[in-house]
PDB file of N, CA and C in Angstrom:
ATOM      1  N   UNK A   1       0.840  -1.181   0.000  1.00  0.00           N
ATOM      2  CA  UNK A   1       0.000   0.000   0.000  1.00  0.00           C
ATOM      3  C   UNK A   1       0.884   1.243   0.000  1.00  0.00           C
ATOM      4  N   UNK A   2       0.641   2.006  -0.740  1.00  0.00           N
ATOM      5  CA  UNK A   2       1.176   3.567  -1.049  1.00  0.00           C
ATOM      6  C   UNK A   2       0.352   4.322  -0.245  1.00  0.00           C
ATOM      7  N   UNK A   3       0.779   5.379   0.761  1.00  0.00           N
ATOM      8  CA  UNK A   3       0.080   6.631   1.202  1.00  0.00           C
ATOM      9  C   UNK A   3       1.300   8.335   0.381  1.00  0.00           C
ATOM     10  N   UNK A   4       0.473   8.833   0.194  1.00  0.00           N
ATOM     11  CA  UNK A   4       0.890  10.224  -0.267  1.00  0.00           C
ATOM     12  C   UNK A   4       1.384  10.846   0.999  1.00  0.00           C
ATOM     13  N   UNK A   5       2.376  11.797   1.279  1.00  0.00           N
ATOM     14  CA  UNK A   5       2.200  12.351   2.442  1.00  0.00           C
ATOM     15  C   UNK A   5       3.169  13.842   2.226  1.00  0.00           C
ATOM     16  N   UNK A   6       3.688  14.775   2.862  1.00  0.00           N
ATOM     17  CA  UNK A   6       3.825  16.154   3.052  1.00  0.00           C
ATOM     18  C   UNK A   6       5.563  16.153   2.681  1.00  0.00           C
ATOM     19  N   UNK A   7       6.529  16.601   2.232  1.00  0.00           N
ATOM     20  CA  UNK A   7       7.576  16.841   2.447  1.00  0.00           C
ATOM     21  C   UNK A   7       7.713  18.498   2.038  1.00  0.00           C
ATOM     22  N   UNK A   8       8.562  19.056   3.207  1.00  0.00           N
ATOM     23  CA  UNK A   8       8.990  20.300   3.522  1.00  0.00           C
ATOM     24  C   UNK A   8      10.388  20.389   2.888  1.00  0.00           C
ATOM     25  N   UNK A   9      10.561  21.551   2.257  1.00  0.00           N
ATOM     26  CA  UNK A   9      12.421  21.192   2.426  1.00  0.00           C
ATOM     27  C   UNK A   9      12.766  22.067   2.412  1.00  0.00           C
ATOM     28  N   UNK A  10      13.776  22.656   3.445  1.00  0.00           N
ATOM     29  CA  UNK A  10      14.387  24.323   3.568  1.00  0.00           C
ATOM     30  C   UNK A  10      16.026  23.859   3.763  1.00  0.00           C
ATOM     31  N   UNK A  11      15.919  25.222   2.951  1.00  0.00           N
ATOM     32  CA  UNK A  11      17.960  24.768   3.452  1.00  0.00           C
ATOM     33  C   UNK A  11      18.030  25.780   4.604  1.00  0.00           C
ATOM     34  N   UNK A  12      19.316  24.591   5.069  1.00  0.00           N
ATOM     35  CA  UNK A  12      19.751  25.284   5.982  1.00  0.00           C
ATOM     36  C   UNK A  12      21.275  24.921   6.337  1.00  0.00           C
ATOM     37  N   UNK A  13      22.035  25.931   6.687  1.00  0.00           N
ATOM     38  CA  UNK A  13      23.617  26.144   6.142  1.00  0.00           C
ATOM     39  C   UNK A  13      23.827  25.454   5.161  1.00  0.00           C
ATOM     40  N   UNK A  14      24.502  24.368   4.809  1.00  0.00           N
ATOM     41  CA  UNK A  14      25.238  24.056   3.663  1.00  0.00           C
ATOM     42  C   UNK A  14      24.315  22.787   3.204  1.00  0.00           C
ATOM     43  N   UNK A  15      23.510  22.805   3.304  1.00  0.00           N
ATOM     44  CA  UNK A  15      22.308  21.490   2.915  1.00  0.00           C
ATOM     45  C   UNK A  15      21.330  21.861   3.165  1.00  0.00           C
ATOM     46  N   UNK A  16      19.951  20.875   3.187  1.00  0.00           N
ATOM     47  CA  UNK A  16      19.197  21.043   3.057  1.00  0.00           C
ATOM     48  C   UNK A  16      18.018  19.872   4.318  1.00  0.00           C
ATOM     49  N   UNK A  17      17.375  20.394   4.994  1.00  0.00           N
ATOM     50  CA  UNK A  17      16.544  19.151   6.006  1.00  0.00           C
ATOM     51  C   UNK A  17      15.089  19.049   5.237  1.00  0.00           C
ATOM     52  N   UNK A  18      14.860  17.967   5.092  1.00  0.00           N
ATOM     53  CA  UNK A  18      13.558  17.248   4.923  1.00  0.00           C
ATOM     54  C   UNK A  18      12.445  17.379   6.027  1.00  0.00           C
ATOM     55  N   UNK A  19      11.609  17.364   6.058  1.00  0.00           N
ATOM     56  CA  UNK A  19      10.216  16.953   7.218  1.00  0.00           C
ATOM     57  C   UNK A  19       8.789  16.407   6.624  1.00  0.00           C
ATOM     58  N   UNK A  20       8.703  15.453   6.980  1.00  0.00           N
ATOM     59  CA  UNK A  20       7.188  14.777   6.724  1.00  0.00           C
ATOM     60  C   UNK A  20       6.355  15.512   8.084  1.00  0.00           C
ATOM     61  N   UNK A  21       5.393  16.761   7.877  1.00  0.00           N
ATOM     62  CA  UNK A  21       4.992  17.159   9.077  1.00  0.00           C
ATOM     63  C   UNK A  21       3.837  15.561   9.533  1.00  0.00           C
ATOM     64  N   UNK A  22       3.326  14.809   8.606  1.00  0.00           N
ATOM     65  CA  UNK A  22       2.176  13.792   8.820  1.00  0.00           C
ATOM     66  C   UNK A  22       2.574  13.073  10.395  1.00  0.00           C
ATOM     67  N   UNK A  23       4.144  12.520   9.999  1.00  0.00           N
ATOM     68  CA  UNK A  23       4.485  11.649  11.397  1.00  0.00           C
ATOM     69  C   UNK A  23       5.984  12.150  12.118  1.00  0.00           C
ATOM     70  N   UNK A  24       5.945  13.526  11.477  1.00  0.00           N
ATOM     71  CA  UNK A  24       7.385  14.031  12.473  1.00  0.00           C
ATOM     72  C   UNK A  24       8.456  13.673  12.381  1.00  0.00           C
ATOM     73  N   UNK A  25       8.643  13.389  11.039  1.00  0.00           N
ATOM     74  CA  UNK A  25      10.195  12.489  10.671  1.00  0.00           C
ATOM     75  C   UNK A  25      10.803  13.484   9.449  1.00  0.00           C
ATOM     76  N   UNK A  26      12.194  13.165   9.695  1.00  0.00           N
ATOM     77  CA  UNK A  26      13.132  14.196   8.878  1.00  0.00           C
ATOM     78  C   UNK A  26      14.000  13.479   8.713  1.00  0.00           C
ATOM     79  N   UNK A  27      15.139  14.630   7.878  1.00  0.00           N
ATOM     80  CA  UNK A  27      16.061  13.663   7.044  1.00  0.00           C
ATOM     81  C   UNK A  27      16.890  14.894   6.407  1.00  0.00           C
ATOM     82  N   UNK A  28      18.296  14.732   5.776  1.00  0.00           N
ATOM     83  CA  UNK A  28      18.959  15.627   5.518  1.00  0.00           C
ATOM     84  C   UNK A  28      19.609  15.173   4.222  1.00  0.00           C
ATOM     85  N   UNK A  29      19.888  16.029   3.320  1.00  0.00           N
ATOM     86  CA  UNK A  29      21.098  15.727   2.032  1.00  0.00           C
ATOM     87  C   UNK A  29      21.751  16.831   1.752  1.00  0.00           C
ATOM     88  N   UNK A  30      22.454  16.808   1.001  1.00  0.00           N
ATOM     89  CA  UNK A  30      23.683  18.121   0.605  1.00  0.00           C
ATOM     90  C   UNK A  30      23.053  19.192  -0.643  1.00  0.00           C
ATOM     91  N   UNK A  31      21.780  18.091  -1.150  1.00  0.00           N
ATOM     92  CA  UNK A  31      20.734  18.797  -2.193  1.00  0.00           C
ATOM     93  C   UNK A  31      19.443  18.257  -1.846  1.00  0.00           C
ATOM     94  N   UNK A  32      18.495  19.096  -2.451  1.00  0.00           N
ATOM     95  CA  UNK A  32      17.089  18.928  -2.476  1.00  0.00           C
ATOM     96  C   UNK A  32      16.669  17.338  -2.741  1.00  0.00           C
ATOM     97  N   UNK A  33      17.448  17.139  -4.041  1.00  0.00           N
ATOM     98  CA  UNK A  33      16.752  15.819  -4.140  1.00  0.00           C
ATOM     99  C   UNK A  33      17.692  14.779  -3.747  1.00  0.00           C
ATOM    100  N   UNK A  34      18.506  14.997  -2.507  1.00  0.00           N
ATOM    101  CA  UNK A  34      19.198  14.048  -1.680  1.00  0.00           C
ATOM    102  C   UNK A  34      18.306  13.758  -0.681  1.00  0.00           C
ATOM    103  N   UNK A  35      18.001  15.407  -0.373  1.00  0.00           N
ATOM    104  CA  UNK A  35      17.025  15.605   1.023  1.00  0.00           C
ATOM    105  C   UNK A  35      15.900  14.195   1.144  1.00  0.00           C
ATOM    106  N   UNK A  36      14.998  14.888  -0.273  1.00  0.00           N
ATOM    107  CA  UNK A  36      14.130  14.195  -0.738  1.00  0.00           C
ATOM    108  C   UNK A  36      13.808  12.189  -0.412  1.00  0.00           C
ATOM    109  N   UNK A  37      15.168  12.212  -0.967  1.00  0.00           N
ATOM    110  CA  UNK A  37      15.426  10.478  -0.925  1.00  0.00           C
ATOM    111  C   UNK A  37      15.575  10.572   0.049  1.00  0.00           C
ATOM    112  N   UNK A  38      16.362  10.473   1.184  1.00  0.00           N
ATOM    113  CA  UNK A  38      16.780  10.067   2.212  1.00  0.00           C
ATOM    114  C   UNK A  38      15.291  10.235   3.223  1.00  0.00           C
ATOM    115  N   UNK A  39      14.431  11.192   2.969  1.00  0.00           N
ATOM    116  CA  UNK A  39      13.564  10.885   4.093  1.00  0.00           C
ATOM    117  C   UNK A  39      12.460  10.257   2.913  1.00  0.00           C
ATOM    118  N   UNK A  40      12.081   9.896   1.977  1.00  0.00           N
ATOM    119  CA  UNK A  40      11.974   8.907   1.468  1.00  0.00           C
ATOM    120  C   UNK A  40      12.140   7.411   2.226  1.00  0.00           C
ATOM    121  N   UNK A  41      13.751   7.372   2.222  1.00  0.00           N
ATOM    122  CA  UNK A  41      14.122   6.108   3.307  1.00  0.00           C
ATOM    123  C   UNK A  41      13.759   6.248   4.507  1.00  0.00           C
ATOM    124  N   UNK A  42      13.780   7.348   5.207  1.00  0.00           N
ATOM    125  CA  UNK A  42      13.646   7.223   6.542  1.00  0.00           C
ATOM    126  C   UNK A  42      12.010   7.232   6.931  1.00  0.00           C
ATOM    127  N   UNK A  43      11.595   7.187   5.483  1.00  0.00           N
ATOM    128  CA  UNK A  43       9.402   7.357   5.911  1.00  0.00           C
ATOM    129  C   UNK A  43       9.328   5.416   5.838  1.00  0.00           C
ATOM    130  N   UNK A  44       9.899   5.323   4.859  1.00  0.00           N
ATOM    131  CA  UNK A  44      10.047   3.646   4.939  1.00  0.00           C
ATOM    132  C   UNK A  44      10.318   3.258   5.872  1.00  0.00           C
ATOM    133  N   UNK A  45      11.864   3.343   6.661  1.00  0.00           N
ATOM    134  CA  UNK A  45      11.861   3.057   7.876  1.00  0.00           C
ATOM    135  C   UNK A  45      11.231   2.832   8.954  1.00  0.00           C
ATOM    136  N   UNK A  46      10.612   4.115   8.651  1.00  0.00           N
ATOM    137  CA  UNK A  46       9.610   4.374  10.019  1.00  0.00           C
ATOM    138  C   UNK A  46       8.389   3.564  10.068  1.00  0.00           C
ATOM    139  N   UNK A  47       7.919   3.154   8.802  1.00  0.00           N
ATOM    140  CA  UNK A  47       6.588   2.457   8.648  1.00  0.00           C
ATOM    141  C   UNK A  47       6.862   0.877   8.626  1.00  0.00           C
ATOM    142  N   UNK A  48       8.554   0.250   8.098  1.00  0.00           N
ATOM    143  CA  UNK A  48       8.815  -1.078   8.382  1.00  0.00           C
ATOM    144  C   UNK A  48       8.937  -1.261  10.178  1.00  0.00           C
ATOM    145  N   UNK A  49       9.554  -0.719  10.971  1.00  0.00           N
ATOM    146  CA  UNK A  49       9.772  -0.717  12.432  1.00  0.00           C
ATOM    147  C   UNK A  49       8.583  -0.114  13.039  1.00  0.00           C
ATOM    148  N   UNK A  50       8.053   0.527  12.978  1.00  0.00           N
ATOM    149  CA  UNK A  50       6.895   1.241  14.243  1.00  0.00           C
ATOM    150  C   UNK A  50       5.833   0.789  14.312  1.00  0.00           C
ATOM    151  N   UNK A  51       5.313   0.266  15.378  1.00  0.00           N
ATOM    152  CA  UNK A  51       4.196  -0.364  15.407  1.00  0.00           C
ATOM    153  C   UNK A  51       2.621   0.292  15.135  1.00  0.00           C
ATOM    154  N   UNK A  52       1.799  -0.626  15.317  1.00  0.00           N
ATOM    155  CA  UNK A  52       0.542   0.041  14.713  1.00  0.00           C
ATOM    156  C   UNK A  52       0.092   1.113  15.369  1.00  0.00           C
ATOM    157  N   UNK A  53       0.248   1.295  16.986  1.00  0.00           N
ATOM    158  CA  UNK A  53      -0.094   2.114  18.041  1.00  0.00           C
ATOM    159  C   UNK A  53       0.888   2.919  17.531  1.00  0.00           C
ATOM    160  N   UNK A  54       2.075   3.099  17.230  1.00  0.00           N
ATOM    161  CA  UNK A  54       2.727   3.953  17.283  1.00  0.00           C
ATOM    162  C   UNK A  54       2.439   5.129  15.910  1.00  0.00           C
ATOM    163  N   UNK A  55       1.859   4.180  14.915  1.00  0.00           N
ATOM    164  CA  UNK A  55       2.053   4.484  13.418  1.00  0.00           C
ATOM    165  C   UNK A  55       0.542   5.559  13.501  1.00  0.00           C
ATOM    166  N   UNK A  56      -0.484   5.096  14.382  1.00  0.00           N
ATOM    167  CA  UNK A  56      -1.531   5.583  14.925  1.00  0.00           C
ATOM    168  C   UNK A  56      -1.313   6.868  15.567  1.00  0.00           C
ATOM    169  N   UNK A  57      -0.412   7.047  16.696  1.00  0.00           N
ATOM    170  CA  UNK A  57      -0.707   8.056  17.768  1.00  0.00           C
ATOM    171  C   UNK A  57       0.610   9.346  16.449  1.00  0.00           C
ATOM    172  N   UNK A  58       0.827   9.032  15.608  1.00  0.00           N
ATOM    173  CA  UNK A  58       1.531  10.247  15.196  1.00  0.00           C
ATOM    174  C   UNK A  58       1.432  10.523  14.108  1.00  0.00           C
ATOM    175  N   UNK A  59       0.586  10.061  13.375  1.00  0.00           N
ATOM    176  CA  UNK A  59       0.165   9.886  12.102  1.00  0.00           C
ATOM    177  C   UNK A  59      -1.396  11.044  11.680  1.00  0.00           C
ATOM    178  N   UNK A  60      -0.816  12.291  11.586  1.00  0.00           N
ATOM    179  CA  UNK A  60      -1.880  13.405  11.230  1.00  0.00           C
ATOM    180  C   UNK A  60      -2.599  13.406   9.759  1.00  0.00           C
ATOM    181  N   UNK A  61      -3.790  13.144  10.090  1.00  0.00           N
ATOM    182  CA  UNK A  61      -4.339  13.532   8.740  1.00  0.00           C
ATOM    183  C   UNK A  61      -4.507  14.746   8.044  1.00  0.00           C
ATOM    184  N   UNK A  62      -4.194  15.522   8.674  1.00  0.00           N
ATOM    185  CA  UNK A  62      -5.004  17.027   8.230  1.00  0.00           C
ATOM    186  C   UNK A  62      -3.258  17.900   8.231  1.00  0.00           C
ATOM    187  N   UNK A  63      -2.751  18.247   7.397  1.00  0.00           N
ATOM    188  CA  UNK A  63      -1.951  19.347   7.322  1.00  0.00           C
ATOM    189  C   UNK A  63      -1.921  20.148   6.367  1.00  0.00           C
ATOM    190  N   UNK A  64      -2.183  21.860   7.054  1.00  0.00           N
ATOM    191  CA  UNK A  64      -2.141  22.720   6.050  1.00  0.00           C
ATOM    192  C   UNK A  64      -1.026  23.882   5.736  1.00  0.00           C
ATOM    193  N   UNK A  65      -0.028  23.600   4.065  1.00  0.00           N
ATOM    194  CA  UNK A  65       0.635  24.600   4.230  1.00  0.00           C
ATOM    195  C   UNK A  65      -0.188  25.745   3.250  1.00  0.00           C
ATOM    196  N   UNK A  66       0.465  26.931   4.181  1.00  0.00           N
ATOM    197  CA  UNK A  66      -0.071  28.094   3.594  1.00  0.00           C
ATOM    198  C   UNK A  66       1.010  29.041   3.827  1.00  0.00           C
ATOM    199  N   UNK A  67       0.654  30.432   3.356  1.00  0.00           N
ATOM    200  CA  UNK A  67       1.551  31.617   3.550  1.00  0.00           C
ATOM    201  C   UNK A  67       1.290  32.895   4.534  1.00  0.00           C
ATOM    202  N   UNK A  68       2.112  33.545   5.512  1.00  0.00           N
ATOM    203  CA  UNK A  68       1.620  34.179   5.823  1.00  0.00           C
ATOM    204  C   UNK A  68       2.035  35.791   5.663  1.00  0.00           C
ATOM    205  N   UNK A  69       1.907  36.750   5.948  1.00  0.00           N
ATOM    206  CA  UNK A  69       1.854  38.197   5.474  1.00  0.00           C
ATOM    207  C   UNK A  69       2.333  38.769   7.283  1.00  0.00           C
ATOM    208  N   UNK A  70       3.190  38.771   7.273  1.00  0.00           N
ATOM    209  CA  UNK A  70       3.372  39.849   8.899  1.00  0.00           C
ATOM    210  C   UNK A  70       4.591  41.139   8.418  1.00  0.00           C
ATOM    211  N   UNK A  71       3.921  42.013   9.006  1.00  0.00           N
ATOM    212  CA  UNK A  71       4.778  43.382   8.924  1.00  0.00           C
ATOM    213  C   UNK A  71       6.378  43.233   9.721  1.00  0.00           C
ATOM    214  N   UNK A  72       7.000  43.722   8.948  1.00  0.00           N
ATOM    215  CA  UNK A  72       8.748  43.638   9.906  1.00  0.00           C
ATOM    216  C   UNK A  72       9.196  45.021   9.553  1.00  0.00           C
ATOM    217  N   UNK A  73       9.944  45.343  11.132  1.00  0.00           N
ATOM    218  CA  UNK A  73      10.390  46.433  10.996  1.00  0.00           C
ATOM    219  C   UNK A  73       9.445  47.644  11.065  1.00  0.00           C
TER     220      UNK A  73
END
């Protein structure tokens, strides 16, 4: 079974971190689409090892990205 799920990716200093906001898992590469793969592997990971309770209590259905507008300065 395939589920779709969220990846974030911001660089930060000299690479770049991954985040699946769905179950709170991340991952890092030296490029975007290193980032990409590697938490790729590490969403696999997480779903071969974690149990059903576990896969349950952190597993969000609902995430929304959006943009926001705040004044600076």
């Amino acid at each position: 079974m395939n589920i779709q799920l969220t990846a974030i990716i911001e660089r930060e200093r000299d690479g770049y971190v991954a985040l699946c906001p769905e179950v709170d898992v991340t991952s890092e590469g030296s490029t975007v689409a290193e980032a990409h793969e590697n938490l790729q592997e590490a969403l696999g990971l997480f779903f071969e090892t974690a149990s059903a309770s576990e896969i349950d209590r952190r597993l969000c259905t609902e995430v929304y990205i959006t943009r926001v507008e705040v004044a600076v300065g």
